[in-house]
N, C-alpha and C. Protein backbone atom coordinates (compact mmCIF):
# COMPACT_ATOMS: atom_id res chain seq x y z
N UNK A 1 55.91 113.89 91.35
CA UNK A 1 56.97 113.14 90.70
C UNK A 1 56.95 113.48 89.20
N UNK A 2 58.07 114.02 88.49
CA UNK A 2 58.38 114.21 87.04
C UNK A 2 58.38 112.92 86.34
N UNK A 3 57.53 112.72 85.30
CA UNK A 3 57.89 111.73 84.16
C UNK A 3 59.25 111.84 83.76
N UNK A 4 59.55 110.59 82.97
CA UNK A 4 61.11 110.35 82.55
C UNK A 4 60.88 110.58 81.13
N UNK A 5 61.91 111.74 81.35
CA UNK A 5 62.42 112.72 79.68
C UNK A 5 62.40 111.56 78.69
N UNK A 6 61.82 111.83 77.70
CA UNK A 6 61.99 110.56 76.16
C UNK A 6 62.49 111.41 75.55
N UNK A 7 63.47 110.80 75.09
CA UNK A 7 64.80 112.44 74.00
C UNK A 7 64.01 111.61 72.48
N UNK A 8 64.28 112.59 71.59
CA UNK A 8 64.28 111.79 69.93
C UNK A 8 65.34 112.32 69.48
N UNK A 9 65.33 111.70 68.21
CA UNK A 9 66.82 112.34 67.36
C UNK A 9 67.55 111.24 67.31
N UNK A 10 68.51 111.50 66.92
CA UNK A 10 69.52 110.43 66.85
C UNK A 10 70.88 110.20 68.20
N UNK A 11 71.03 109.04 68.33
CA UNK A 11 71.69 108.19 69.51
C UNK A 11 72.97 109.09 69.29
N UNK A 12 73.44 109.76 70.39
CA UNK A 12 74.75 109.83 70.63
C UNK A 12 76.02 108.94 69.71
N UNK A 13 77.04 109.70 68.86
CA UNK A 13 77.99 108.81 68.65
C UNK A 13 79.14 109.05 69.64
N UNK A 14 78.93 109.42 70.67
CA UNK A 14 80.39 109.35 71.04
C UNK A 14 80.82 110.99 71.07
N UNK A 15 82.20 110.94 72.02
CA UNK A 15 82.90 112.15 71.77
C UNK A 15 83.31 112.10 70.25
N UNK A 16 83.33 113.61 69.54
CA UNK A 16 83.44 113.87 68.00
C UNK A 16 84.34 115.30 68.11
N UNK A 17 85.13 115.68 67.30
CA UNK A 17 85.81 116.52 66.78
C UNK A 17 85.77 116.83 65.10
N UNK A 18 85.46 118.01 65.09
CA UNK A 18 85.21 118.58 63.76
C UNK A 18 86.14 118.43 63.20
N UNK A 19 86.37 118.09 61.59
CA UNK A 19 87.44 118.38 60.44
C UNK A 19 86.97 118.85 59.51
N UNK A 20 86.62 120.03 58.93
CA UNK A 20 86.36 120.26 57.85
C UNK A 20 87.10 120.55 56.90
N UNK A 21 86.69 120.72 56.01
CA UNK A 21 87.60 121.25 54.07
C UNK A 21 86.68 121.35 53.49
N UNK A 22 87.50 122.20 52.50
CA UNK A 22 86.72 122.58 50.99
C UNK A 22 86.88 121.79 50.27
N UNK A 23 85.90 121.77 49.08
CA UNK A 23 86.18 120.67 48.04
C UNK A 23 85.57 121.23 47.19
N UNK A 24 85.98 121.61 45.87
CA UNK A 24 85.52 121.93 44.19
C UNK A 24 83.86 121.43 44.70
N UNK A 25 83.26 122.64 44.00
CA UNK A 25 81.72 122.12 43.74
C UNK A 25 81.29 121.25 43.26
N UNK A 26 81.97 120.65 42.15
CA UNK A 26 81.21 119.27 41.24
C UNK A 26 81.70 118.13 42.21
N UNK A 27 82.70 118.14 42.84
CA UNK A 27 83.22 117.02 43.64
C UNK A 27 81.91 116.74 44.57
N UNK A 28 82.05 118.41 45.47
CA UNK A 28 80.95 118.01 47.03
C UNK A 28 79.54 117.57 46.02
N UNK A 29 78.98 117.74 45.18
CA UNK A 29 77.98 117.70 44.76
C UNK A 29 77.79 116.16 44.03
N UNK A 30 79.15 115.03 43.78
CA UNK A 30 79.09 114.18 43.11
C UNK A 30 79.31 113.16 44.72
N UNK A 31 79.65 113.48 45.89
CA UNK A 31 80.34 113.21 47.23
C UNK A 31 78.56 112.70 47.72
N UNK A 32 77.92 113.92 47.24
CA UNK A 32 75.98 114.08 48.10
C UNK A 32 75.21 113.17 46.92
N UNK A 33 75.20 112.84 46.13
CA UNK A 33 75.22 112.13 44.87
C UNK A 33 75.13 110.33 45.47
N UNK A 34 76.92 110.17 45.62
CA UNK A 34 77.16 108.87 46.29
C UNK A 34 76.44 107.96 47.79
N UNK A 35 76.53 109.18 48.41
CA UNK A 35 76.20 108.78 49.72
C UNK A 35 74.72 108.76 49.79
N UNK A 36 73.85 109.43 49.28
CA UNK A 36 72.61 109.15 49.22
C UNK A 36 72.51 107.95 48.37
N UNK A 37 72.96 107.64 47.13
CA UNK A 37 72.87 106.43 46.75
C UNK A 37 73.60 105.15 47.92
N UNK A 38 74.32 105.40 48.64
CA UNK A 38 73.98 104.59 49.73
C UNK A 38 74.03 104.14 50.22
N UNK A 39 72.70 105.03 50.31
CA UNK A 39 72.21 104.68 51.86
C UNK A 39 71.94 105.50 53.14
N UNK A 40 73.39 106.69 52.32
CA UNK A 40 73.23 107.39 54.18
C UNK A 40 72.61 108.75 53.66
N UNK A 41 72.00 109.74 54.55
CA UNK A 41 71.25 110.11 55.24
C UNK A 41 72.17 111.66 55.23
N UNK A 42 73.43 111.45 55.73
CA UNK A 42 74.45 112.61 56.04
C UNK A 42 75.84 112.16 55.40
N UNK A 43 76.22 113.21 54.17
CA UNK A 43 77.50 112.80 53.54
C UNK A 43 78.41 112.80 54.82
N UNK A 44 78.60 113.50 56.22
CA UNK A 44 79.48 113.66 56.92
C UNK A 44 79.07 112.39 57.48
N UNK A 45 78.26 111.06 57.43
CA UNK A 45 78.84 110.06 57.89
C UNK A 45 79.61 109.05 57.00
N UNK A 46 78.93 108.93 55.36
CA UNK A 46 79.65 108.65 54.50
C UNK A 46 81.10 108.49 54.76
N UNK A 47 81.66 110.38 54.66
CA UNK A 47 82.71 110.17 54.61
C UNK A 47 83.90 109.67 55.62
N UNK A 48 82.87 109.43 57.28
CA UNK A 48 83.42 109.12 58.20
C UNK A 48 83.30 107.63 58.35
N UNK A 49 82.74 107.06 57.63
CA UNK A 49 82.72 105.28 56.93
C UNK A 49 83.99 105.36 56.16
N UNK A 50 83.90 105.90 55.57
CA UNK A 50 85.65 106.03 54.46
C UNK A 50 86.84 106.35 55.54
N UNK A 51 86.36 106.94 55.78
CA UNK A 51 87.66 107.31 56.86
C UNK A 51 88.15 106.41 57.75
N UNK A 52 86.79 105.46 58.15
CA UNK A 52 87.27 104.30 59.09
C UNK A 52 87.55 103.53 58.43
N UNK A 53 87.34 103.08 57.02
CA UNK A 53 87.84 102.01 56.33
C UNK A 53 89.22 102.22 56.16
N UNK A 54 89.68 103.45 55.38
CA UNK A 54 91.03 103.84 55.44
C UNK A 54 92.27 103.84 56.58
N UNK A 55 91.33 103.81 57.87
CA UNK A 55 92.42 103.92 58.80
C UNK A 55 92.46 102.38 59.22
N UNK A 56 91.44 101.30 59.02
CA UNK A 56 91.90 100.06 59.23
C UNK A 56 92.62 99.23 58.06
N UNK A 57 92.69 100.06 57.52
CA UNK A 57 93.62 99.45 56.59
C UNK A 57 95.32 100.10 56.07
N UNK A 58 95.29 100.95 57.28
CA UNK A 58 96.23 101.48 57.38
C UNK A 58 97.36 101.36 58.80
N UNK A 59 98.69 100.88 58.10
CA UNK A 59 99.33 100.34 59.87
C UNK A 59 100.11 101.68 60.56
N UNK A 60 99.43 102.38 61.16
CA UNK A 60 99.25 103.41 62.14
C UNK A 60 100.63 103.28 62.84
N UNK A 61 101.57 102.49 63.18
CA UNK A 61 103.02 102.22 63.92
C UNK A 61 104.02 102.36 62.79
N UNK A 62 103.75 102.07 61.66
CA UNK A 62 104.75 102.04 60.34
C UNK A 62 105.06 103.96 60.08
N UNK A 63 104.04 104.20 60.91
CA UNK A 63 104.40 105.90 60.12
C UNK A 63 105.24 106.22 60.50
N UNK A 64 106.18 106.73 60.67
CA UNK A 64 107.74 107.75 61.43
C UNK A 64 107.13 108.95 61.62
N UNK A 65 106.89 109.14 63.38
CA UNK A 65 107.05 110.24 63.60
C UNK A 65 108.14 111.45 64.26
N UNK A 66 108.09 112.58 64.40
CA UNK A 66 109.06 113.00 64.79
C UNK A 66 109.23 113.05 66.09
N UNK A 67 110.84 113.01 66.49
CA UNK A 67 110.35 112.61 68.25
C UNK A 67 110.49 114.39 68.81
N UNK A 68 110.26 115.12 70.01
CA UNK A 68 110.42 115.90 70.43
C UNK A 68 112.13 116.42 70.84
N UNK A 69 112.19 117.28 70.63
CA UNK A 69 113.94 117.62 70.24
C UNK A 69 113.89 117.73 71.86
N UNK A 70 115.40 117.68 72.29
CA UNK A 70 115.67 117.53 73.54
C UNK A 70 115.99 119.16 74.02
N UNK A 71 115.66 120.10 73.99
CA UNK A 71 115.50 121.31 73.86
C UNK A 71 115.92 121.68 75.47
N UNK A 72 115.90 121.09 76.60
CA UNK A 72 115.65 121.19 78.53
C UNK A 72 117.49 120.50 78.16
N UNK A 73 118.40 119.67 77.60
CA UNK A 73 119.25 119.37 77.62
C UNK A 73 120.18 119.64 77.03
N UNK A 74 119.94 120.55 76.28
CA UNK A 74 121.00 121.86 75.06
C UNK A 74 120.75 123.00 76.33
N UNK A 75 119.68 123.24 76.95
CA UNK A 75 119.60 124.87 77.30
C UNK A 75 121.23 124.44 78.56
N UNK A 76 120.79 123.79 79.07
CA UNK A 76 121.89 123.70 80.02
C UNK A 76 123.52 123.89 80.29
């Protein structure tokens, strides 16, 4: 009988999708600056704390999007 695997590292967050960008050097460097002051560990969660603050405070139905052109009802 196999012992039961003990993983380390850090807990799963979930399904994730990459976004990256560039940012001016003094910025990313003032960005690694902040977030270690704190608290975190990885500016890419920092900025994914900001990001969730921003999107709850943002009303996500107010945006206008564009609807899909009826393109199957012109060809005809």
């Amino acid at each position: 009988m196999m012992a039961p695997v003990n993983r380390s590292g850090r807990r799963s967050k979930g399904d994730r999708k990459f976004v990256g960008f560039r940012i001016a050097t003094p910025k990313a460097d003032a960005m690694d600056l902040v977030a270690k002051a704190e608290g975190y560990q990885y500016v890419s969660d920092w900025l994914s704390d900001l990001v969730d603050e921003r999107l709850a405070n943002t009303n996500l139905h107010a945006i206008v999007q564009q609807e899909e052109l009826p393109l199957g009802r012109l060809a005809s």
